[in-house]
C-alpha atoms as a PDB file:
ATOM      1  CA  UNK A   1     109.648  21.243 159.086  1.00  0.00           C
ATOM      2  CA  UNK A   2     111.324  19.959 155.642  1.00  0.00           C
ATOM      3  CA  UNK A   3     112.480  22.705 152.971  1.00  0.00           C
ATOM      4  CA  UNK A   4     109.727  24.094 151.419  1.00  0.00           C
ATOM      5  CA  UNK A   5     110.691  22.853 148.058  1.00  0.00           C
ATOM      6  CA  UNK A   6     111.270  19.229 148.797  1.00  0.00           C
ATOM      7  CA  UNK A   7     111.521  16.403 151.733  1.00  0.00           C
ATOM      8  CA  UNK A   8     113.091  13.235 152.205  1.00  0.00           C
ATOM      9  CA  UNK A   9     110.818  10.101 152.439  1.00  0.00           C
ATOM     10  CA  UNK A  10     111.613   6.163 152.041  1.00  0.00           C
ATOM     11  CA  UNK A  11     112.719   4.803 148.376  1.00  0.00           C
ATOM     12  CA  UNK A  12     110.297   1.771 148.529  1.00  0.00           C
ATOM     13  CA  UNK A  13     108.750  -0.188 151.431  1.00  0.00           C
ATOM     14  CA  UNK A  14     110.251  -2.505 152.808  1.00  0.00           C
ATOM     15  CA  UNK A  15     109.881  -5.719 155.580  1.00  0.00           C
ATOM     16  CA  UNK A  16     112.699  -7.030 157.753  1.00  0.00           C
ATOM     17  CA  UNK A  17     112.988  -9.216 160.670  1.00  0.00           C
ATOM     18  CA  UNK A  18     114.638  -9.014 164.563  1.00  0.00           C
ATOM     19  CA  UNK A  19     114.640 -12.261 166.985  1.00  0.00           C
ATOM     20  CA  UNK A  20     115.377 -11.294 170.251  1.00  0.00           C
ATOM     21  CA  UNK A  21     114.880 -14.394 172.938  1.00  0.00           C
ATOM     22  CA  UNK A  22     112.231 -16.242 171.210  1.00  0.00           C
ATOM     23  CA  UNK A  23     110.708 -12.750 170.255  1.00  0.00           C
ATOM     24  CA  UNK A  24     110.045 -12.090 166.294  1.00  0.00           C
ATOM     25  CA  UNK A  25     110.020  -8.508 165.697  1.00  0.00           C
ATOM     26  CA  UNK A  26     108.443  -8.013 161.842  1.00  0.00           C
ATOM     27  CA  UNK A  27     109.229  -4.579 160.496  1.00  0.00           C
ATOM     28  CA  UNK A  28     107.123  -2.681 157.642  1.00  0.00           C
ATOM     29  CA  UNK A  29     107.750   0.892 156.422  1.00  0.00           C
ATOM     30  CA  UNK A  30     105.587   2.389 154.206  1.00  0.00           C
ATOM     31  CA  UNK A  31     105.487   5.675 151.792  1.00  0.00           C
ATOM     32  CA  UNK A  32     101.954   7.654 153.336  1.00  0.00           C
ATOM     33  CA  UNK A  33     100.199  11.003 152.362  1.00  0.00           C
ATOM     34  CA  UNK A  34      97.147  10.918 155.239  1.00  0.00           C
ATOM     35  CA  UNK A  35      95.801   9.819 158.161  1.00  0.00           C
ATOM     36  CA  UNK A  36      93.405   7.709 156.915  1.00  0.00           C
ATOM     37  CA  UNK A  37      96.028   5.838 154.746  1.00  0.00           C
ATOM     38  CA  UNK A  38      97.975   5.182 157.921  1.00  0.00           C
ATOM     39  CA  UNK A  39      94.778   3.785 159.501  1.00  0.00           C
ATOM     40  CA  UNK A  40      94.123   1.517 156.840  1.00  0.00           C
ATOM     41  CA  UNK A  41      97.813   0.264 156.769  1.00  0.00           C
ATOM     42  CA  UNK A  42      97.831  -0.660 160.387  1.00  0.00           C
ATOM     43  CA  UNK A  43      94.267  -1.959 160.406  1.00  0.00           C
ATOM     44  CA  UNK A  44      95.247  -4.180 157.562  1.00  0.00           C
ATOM     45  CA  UNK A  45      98.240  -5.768 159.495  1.00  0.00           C
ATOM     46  CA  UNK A  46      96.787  -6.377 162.770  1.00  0.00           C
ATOM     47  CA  UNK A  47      94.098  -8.822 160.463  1.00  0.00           C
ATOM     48  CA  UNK A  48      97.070 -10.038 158.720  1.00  0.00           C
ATOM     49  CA  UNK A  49      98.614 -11.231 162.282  1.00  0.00           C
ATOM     50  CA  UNK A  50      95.671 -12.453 164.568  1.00  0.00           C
ATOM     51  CA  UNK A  51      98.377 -14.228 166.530  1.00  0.00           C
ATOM     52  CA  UNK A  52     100.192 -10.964 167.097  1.00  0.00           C
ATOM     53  CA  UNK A  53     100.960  -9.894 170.502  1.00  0.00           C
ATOM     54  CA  UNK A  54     101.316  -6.127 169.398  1.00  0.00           C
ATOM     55  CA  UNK A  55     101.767  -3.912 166.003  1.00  0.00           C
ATOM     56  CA  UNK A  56     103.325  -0.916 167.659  1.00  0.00           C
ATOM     57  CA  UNK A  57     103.940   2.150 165.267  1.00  0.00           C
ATOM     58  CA  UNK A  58     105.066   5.710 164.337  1.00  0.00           C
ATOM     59  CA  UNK A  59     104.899   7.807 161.718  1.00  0.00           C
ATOM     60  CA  UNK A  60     105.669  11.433 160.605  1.00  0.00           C
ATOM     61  CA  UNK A  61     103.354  13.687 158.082  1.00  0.00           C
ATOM     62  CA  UNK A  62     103.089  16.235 156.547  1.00  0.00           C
ATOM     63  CA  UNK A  63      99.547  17.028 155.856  1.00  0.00           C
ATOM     64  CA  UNK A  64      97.477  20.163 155.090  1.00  0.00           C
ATOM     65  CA  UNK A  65     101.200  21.961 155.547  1.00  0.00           C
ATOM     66  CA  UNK A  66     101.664  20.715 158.974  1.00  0.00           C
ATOM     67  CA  UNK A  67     103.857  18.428 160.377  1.00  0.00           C
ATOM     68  CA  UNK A  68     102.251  15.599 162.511  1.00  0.00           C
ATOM     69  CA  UNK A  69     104.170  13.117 164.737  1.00  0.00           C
ATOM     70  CA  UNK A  70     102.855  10.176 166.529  1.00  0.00           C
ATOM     71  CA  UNK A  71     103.323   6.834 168.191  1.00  0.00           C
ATOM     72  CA  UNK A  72     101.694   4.140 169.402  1.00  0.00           C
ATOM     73  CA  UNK A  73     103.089   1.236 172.354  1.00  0.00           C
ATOM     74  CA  UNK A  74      99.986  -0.678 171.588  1.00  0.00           C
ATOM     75  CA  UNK A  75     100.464  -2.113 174.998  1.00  0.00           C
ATOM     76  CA  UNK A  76     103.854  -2.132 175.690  1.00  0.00           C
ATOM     77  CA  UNK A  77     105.083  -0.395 178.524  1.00  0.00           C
ATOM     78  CA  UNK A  78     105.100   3.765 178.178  1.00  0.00           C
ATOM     79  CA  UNK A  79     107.551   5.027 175.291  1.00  0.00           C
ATOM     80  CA  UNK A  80     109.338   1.673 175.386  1.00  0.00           C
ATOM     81  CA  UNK A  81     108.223   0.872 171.091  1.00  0.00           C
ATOM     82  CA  UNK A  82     106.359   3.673 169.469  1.00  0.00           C
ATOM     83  CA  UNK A  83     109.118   6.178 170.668  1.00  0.00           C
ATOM     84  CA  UNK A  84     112.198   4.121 169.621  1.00  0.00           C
ATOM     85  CA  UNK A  85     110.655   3.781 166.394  1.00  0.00           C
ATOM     86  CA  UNK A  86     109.949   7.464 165.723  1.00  0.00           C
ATOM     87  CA  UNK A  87     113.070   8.122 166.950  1.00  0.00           C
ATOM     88  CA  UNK A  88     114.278   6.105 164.203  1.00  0.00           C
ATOM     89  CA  UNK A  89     112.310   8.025 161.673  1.00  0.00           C
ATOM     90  CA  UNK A  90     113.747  11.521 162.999  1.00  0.00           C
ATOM     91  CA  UNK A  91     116.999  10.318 163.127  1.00  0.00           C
ATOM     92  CA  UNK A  92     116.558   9.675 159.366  1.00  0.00           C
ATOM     93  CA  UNK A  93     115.174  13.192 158.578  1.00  0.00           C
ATOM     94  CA  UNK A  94     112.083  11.219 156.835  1.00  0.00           C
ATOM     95  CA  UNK A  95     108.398  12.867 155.889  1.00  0.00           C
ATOM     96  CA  UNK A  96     105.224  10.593 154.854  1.00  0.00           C
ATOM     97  CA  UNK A  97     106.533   7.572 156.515  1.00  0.00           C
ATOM     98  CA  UNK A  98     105.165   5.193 158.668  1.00  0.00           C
ATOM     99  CA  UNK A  99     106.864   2.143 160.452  1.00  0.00           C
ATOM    100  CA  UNK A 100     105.100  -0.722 162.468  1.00  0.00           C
ATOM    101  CA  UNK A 101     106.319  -3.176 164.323  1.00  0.00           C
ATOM    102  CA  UNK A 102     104.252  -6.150 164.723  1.00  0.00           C
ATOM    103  CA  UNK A 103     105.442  -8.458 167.607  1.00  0.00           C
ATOM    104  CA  UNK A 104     105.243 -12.428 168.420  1.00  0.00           C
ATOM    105  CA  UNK A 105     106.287 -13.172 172.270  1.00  0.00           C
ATOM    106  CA  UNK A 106     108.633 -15.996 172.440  1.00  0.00           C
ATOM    107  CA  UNK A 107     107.858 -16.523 176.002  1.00  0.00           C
ATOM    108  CA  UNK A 108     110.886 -15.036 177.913  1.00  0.00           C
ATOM    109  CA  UNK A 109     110.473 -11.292 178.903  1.00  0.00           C
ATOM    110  CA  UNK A 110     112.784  -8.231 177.394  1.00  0.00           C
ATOM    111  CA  UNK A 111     112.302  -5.538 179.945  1.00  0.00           C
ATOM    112  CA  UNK A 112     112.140  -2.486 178.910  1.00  0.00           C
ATOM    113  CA  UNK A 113     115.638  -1.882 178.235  1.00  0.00           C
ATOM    114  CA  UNK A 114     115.437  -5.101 175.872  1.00  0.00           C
ATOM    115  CA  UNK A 115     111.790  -3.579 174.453  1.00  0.00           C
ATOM    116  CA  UNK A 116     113.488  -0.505 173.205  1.00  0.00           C
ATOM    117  CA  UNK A 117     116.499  -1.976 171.705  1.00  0.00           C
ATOM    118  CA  UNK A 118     114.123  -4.761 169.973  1.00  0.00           C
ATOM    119  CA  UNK A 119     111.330  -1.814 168.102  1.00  0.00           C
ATOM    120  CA  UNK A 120     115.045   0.547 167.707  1.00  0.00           C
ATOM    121  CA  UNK A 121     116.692  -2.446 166.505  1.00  0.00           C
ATOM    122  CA  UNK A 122     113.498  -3.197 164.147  1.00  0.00           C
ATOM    123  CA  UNK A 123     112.832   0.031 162.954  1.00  0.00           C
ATOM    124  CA  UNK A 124     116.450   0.816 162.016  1.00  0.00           C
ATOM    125  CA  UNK A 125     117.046  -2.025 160.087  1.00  0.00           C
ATOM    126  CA  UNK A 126     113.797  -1.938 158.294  1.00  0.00           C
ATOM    127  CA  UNK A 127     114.217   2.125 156.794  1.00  0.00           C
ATOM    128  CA  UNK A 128     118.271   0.814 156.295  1.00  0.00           C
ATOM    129  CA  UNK A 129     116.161  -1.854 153.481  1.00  0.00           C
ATOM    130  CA  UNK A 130     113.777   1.171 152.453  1.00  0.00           C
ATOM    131  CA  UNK A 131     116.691   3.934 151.627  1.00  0.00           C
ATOM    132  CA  UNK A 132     115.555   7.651 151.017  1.00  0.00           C
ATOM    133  CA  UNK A 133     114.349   9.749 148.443  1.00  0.00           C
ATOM    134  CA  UNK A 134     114.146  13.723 147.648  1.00  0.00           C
ATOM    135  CA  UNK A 135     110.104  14.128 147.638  1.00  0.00           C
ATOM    136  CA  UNK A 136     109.689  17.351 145.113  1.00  0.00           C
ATOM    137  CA  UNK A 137     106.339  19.927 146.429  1.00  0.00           C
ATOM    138  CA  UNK A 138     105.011  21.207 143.224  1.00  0.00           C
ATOM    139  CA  UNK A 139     102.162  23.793 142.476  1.00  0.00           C
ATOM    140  CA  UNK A 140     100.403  24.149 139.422  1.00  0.00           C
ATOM    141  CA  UNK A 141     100.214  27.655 138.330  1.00  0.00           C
ATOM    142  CA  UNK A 142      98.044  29.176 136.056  1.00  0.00           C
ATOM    143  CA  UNK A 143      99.457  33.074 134.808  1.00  0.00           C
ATOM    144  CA  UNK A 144      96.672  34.513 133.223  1.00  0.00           C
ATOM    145  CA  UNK A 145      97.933  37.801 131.005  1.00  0.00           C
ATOM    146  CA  UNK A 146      96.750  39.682 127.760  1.00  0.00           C
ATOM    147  CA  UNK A 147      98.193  39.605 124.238  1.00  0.00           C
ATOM    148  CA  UNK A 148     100.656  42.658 124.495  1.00  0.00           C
ATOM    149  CA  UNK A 149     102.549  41.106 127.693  1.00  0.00           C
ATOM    150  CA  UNK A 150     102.897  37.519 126.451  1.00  0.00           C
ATOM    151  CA  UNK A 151     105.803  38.221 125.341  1.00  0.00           C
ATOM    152  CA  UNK A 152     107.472  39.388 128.342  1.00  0.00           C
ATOM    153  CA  UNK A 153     105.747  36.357 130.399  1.00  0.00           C
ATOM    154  CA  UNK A 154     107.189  33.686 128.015  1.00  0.00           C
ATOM    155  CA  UNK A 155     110.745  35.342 127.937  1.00  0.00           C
ATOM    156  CA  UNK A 156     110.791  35.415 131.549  1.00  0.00           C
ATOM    157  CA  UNK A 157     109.393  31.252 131.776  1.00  0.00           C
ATOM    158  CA  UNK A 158     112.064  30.576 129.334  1.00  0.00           C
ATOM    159  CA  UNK A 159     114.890  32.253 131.362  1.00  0.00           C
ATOM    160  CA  UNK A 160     114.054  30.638 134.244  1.00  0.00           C
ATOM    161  CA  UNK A 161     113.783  26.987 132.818  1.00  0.00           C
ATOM    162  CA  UNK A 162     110.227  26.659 134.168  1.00  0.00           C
ATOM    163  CA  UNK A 163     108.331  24.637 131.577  1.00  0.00           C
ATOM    164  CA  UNK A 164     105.097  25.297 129.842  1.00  0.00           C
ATOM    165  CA  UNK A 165     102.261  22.620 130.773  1.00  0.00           C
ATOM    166  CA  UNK A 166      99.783  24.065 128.519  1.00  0.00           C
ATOM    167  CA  UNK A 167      98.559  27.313 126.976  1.00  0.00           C
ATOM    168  CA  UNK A 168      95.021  28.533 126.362  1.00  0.00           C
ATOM    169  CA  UNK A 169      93.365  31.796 125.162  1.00  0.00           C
ATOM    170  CA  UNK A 170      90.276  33.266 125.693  1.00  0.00           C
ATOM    171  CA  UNK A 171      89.134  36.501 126.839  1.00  0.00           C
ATOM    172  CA  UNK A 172      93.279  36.428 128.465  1.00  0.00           C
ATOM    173  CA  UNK A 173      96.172  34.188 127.391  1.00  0.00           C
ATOM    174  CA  UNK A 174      96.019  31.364 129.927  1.00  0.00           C
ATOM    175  CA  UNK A 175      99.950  29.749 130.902  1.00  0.00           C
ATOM    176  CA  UNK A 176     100.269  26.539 132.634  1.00  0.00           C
ATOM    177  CA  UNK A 177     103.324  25.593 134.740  1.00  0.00           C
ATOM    178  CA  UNK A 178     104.467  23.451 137.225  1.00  0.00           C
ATOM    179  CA  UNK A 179     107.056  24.738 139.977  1.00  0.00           C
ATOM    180  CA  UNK A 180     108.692  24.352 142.703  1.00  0.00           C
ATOM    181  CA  UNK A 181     108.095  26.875 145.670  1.00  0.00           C
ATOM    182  CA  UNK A 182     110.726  29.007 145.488  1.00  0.00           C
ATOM    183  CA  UNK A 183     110.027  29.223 141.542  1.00  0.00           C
ATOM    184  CA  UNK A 184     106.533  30.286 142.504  1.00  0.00           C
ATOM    185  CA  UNK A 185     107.683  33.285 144.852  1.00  0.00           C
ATOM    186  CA  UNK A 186     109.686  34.406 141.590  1.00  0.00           C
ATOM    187  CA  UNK A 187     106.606  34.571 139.640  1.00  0.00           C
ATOM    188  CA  UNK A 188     104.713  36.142 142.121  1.00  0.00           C
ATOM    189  CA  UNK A 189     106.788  38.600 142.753  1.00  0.00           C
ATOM    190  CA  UNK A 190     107.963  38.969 139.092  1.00  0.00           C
ATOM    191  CA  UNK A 191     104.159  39.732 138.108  1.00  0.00           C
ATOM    192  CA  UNK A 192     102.351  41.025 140.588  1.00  0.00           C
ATOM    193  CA  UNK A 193     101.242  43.582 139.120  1.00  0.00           C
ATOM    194  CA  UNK A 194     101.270  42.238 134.943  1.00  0.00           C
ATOM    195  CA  UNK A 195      99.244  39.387 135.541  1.00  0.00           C
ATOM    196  CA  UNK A 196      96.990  37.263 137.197  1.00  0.00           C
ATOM    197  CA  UNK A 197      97.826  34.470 139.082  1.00  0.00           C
ATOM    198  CA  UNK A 198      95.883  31.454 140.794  1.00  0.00           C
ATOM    199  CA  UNK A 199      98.183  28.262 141.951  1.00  0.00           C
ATOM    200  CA  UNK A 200      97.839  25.281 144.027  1.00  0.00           C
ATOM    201  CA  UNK A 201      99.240  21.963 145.700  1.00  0.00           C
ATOM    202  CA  UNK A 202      99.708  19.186 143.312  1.00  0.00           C
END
């Protein structure tokens, strides 16, 4: 699993393009948050390429705090394109990102030797276009405290660098910040017992 306070994913998605023997191997990576997204993505290109022979894929999430991994040969022989491709993906320490493959035969046969170097090959050069980027996990956390602890709650947010979203008063003075998730075990465990807390996944 990533650090808890960040991940890598790609900079921008990207499209590249092996020839192998005839072959055409088109490569897309693409940025993703769920499962559904990923469906849509690879629905989307096989209409896109009716002519296709294959759109062979992989991806790795992070959804609901867990980490899924999967890959797809769309026909090819067993773990001859989804695996190379998700091998590609781990070998970049990437979250959230899907890669297909979508493949034209050129009439002359690979083998499955040539099958995993084309989808490697593909893959590869396709998240070298895409580059990386740090992916922060923030929560939103609301401290909820009363008037003669403010004080103390604002000192401590302004030691830490942790910004102030929004404040709000009403029966308790309502704080809104945004952290990271080590930030958030310092709070936590900073007021446990001077104030209320409620925080989630943004």
């Amino acid at each position: 699993m990533p650090d808890c306070n960040g991940f890598y994913s790609i900079r921008k998605n990207s499209a590249s393009l092996f020839k192998d023997k005839g072959s055409k191997h088109l490569g897309f990576s693409f940025r993703v948050n769920t499962r559904e997204e990923i469906k849509e993505i690879v629905d989307r290109l096989r209409k896109e390429n009716p002519k296709s022979n294959q759109v062979c894929y992989a991806y790795r999430l992070i959804e609901n705090d867990h980490l899924l991994e999967f890959s797809n040969d769309d026909g090819e022989p067993s773990n001859s394109a989804g695996a190379p491709i998700l091998g590609q993906i781990k070998s970049n320490a990437l979250f959230n990102t899907l890669v297909c493959v979508v493949r034209y035969f050129g009439g002359t046969k690979l083998g499955v030797s040539g099958l995993i170097n084309a989808y490697k090959t593909t893959a590869q050069d396709v998240l070298e276009l895409s580059g990386s980027i740090i992916c922060r996990v923030t929560y939103q956390c609301i401290i909820s405290v009363d008037s003669k602890k403010l004080g103390t709650v604002l000192s401590f947010l302004s030691r830490q660098g942790i910004p102030i979203v929004n404040q709000s008063y009403s029966t308790l003075h309502e704080i809104t910040v945004h952290t990271t998730s080590s930030e958030l075990e310092t709070i936590s465990t900073k007021f446990e017992s001077l104030a209320q807390l409620e925080w989630k996944k943004i």
